[in-house]
C-alpha atoms as a PDB file:
ATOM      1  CA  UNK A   1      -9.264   6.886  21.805  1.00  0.00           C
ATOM      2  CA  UNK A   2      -5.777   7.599  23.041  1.00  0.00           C
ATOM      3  CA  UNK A   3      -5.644   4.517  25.407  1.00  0.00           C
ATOM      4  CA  UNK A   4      -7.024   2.139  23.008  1.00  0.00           C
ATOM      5  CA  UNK A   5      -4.305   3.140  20.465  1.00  0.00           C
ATOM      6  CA  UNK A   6      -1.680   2.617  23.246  1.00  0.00           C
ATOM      7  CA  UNK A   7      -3.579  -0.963  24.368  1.00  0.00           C
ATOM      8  CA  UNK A   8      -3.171  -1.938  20.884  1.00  0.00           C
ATOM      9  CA  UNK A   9       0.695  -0.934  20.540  1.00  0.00           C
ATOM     10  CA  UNK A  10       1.031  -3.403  23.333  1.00  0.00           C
ATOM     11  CA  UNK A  11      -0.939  -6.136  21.674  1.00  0.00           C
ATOM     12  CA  UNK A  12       0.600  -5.667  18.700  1.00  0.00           C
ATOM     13  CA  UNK A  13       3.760  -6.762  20.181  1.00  0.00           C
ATOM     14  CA  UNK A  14       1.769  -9.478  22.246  1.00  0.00           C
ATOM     15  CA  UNK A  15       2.782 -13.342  20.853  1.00  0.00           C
ATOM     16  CA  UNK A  16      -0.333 -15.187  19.551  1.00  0.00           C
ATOM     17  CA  UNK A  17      -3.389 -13.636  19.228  1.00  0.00           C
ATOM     18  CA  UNK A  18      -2.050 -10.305  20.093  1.00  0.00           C
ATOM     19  CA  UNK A  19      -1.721  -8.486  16.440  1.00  0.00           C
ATOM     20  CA  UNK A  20      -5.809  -9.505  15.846  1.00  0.00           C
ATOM     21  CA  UNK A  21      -6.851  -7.874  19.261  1.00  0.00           C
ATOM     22  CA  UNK A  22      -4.348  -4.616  18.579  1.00  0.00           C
ATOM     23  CA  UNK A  23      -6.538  -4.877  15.172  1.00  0.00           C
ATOM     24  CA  UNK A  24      -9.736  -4.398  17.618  1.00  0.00           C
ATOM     25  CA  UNK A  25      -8.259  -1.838  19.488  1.00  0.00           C
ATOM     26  CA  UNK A  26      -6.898  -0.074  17.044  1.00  0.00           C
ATOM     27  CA  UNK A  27     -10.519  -0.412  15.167  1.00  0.00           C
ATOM     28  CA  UNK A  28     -12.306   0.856  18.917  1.00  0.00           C
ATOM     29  CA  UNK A  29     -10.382   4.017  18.631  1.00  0.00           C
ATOM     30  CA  UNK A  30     -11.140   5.084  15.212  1.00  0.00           C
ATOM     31  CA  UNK A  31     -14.801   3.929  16.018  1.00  0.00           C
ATOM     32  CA  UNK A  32     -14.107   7.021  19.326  1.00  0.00           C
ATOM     33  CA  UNK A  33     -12.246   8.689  17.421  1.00  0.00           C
ATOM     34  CA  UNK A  34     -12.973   8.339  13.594  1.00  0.00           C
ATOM     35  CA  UNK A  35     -10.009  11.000  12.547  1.00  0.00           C
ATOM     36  CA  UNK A  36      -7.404   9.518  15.066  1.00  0.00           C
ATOM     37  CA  UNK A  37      -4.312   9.403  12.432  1.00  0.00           C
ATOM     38  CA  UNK A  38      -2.513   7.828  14.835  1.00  0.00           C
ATOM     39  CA  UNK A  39      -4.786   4.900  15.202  1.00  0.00           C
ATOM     40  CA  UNK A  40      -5.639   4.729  11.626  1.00  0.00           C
ATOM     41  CA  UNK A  41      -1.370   4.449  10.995  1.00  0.00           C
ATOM     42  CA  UNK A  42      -1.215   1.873  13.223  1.00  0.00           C
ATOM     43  CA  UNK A  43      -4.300  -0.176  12.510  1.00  0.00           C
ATOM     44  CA  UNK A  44      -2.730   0.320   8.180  1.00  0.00           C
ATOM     45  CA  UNK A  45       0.571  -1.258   9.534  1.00  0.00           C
ATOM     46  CA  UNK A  46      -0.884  -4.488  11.205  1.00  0.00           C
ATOM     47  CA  UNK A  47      -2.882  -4.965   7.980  1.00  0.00           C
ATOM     48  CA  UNK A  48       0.485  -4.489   5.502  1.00  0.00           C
ATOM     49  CA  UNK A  49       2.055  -6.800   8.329  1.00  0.00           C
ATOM     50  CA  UNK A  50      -0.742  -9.446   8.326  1.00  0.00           C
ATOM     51  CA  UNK A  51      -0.614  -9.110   4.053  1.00  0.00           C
ATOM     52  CA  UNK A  52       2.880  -9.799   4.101  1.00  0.00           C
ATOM     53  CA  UNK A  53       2.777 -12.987   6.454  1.00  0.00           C
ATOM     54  CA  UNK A  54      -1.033 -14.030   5.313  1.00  0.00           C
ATOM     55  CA  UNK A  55      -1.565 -12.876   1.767  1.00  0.00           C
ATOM     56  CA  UNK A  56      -4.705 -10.877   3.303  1.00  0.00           C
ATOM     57  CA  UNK A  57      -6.983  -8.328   2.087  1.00  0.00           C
ATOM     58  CA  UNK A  58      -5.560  -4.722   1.918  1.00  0.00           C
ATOM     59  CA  UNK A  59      -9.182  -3.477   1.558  1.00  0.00           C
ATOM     60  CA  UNK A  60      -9.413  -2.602   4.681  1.00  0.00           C
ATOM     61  CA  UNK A  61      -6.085  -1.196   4.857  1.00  0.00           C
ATOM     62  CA  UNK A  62      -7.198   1.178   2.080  1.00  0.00           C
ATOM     63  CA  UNK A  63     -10.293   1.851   3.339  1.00  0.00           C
ATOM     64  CA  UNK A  64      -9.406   3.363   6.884  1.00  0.00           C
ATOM     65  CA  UNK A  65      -6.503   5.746   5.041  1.00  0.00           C
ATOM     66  CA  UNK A  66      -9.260   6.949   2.215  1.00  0.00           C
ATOM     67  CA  UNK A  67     -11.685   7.877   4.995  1.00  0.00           C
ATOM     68  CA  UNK A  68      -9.168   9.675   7.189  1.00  0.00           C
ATOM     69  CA  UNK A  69      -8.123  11.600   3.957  1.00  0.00           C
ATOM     70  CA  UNK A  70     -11.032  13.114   3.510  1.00  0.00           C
ATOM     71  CA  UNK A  71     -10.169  15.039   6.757  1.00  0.00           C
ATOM     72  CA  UNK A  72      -6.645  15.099   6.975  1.00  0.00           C
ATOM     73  CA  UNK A  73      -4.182  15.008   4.048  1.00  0.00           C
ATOM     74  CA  UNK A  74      -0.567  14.908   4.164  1.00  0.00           C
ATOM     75  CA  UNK A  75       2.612  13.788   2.345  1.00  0.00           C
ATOM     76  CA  UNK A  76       2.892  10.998   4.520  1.00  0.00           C
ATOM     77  CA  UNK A  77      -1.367   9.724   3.882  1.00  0.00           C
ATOM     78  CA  UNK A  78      -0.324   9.803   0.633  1.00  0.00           C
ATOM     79  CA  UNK A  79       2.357   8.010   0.307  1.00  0.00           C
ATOM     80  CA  UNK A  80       1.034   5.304   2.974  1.00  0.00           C
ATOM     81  CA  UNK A  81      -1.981   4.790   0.276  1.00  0.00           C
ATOM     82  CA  UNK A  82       0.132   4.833  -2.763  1.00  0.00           C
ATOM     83  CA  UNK A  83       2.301   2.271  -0.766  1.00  0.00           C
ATOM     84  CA  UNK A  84      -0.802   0.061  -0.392  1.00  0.00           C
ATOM     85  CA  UNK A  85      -2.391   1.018  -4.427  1.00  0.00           C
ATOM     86  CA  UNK A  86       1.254  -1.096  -4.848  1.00  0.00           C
ATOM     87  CA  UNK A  87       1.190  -3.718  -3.261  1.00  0.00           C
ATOM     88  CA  UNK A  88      -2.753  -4.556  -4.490  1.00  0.00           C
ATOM     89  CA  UNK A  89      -1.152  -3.628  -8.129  1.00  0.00           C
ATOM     90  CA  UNK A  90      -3.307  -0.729  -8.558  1.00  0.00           C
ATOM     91  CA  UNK A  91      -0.418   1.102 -10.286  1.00  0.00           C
ATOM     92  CA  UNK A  92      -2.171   3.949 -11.742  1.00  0.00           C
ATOM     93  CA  UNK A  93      -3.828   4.930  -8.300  1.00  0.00           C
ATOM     94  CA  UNK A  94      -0.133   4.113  -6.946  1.00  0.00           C
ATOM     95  CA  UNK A  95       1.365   6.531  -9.146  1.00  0.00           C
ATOM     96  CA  UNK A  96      -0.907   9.589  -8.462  1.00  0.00           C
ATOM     97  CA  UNK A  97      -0.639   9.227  -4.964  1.00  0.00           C
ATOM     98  CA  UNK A  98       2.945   9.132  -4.787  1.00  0.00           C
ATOM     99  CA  UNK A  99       2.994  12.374  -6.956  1.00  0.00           C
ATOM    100  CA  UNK A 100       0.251  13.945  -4.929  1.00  0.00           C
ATOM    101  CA  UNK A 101       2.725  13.286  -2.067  1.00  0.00           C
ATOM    102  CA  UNK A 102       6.002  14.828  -3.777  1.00  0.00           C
ATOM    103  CA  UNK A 103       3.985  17.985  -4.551  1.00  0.00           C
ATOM    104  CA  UNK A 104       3.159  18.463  -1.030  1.00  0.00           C
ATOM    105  CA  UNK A 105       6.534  17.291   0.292  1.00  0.00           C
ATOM    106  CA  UNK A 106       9.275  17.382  -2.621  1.00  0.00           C
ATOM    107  CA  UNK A 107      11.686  15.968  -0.451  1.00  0.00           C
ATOM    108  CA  UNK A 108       9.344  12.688   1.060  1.00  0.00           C
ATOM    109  CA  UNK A 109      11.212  10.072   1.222  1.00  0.00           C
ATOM    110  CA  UNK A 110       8.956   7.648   1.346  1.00  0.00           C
ATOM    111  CA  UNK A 111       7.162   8.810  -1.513  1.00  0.00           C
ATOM    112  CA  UNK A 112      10.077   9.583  -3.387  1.00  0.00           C
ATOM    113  CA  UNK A 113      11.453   5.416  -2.527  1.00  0.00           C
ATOM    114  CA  UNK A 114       7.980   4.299  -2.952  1.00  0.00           C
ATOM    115  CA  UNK A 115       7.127   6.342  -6.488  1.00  0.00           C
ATOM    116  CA  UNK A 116      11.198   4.138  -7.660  1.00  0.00           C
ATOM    117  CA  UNK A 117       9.855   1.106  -6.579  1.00  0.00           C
ATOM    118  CA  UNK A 118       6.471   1.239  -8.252  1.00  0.00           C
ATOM    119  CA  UNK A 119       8.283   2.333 -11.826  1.00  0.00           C
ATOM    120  CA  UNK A 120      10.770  -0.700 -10.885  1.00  0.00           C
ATOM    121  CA  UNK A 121       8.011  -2.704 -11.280  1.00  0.00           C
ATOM    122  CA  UNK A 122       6.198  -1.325 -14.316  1.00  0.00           C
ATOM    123  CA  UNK A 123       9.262  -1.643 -16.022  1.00  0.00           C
ATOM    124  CA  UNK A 124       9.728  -5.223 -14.940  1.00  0.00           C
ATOM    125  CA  UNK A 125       5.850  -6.249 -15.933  1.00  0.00           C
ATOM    126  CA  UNK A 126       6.621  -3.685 -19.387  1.00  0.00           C
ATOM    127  CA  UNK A 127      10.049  -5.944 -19.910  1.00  0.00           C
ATOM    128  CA  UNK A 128       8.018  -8.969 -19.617  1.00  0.00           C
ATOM    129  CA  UNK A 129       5.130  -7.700 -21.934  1.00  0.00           C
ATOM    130  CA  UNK A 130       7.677  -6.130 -24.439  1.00  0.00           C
ATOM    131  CA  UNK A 131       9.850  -9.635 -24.179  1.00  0.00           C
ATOM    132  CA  UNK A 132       6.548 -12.105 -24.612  1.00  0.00           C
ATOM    133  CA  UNK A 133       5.841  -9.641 -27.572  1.00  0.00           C
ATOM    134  CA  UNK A 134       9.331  -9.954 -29.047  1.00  0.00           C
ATOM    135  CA  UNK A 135       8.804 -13.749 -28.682  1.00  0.00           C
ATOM    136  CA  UNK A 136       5.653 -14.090 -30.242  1.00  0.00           C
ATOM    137  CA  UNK A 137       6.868 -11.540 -33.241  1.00  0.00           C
ATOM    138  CA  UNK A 138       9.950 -13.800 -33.779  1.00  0.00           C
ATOM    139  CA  UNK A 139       7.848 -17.124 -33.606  1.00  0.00           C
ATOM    140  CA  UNK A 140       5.956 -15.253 -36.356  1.00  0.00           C
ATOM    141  CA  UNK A 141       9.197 -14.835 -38.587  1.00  0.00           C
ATOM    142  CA  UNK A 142       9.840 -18.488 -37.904  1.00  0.00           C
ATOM    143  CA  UNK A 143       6.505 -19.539 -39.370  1.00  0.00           C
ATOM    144  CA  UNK A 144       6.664 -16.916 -42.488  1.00  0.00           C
ATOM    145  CA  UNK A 145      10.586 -18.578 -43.036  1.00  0.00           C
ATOM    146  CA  UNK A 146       9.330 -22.138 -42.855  1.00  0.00           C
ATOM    147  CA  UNK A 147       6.817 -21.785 -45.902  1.00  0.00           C
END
């Protein structure tokens, strides 16, 4: 399992074709080596990479960190899967991951950046709720005025 994680390191970096074979490899060690954290960081990575360039599924993403959490669970497992309950807009999953990581690891960072960012954007979608609302409540004034 350990030399298919480093094969796909290298193919990760590899121009073309390279991140879906590192994807393989990466997918070959876990299949060796089904609690390799190391492989199942790496293979979570390529996936948030291939999201951010592709607009791709993080299902698979999220599946590989749940399984390896049902052996092995840290600060940073948590954090990676609240970081990826984000970014699919699962906020409520989002938000007790990032707390599950803080009260393993108070001082996280990554959970601690990743728990700001996620109430960043809850209060961004609440603004926009609480603003649509405010509309609609004054276009309701404007209609009781009119009559």
């Amino acid at each position: 399992a350990r030399a298919m994680v480093l094969v796909g390191r290298v193919l990760s970096l590899t121009p073309g074709d390279g991140r879906r074979k590192a994807i393989k490899a990466y997918s070959k060690a876990l299949k060796l080596d089904p609690l390799n954290v190391e492989a199942a960081s790496e293979l979570t990575e390529l996936y948030i990479v291939q999201h951010k360039e592709f607009n791709s599924d993080l299902s698979p993403a999220i599946s590989v960190m749940q399984h390896l959490m049902q052996h092995h669970q840290n600060e940073f497992m948590y954090s990676k899967l609240g970081e990826l309950y984000t970014m699919t807009r699962n906020h409520a999953e989002a938000l007790t991951c990032f707390h599950r990581a803080l009260s393993l690891n108070p001082n996280c960072e990554h959970a601690r950046d990743g728990l700001e960012q996620l109430e960043h954007l809850m209060r961004r979608q609440n603004g926009r709720v609480d603003a649509e609302a405010d509309l609609e409540d004054d276009d309701e004034t404007y209609r009781d005025t009119d009559m």
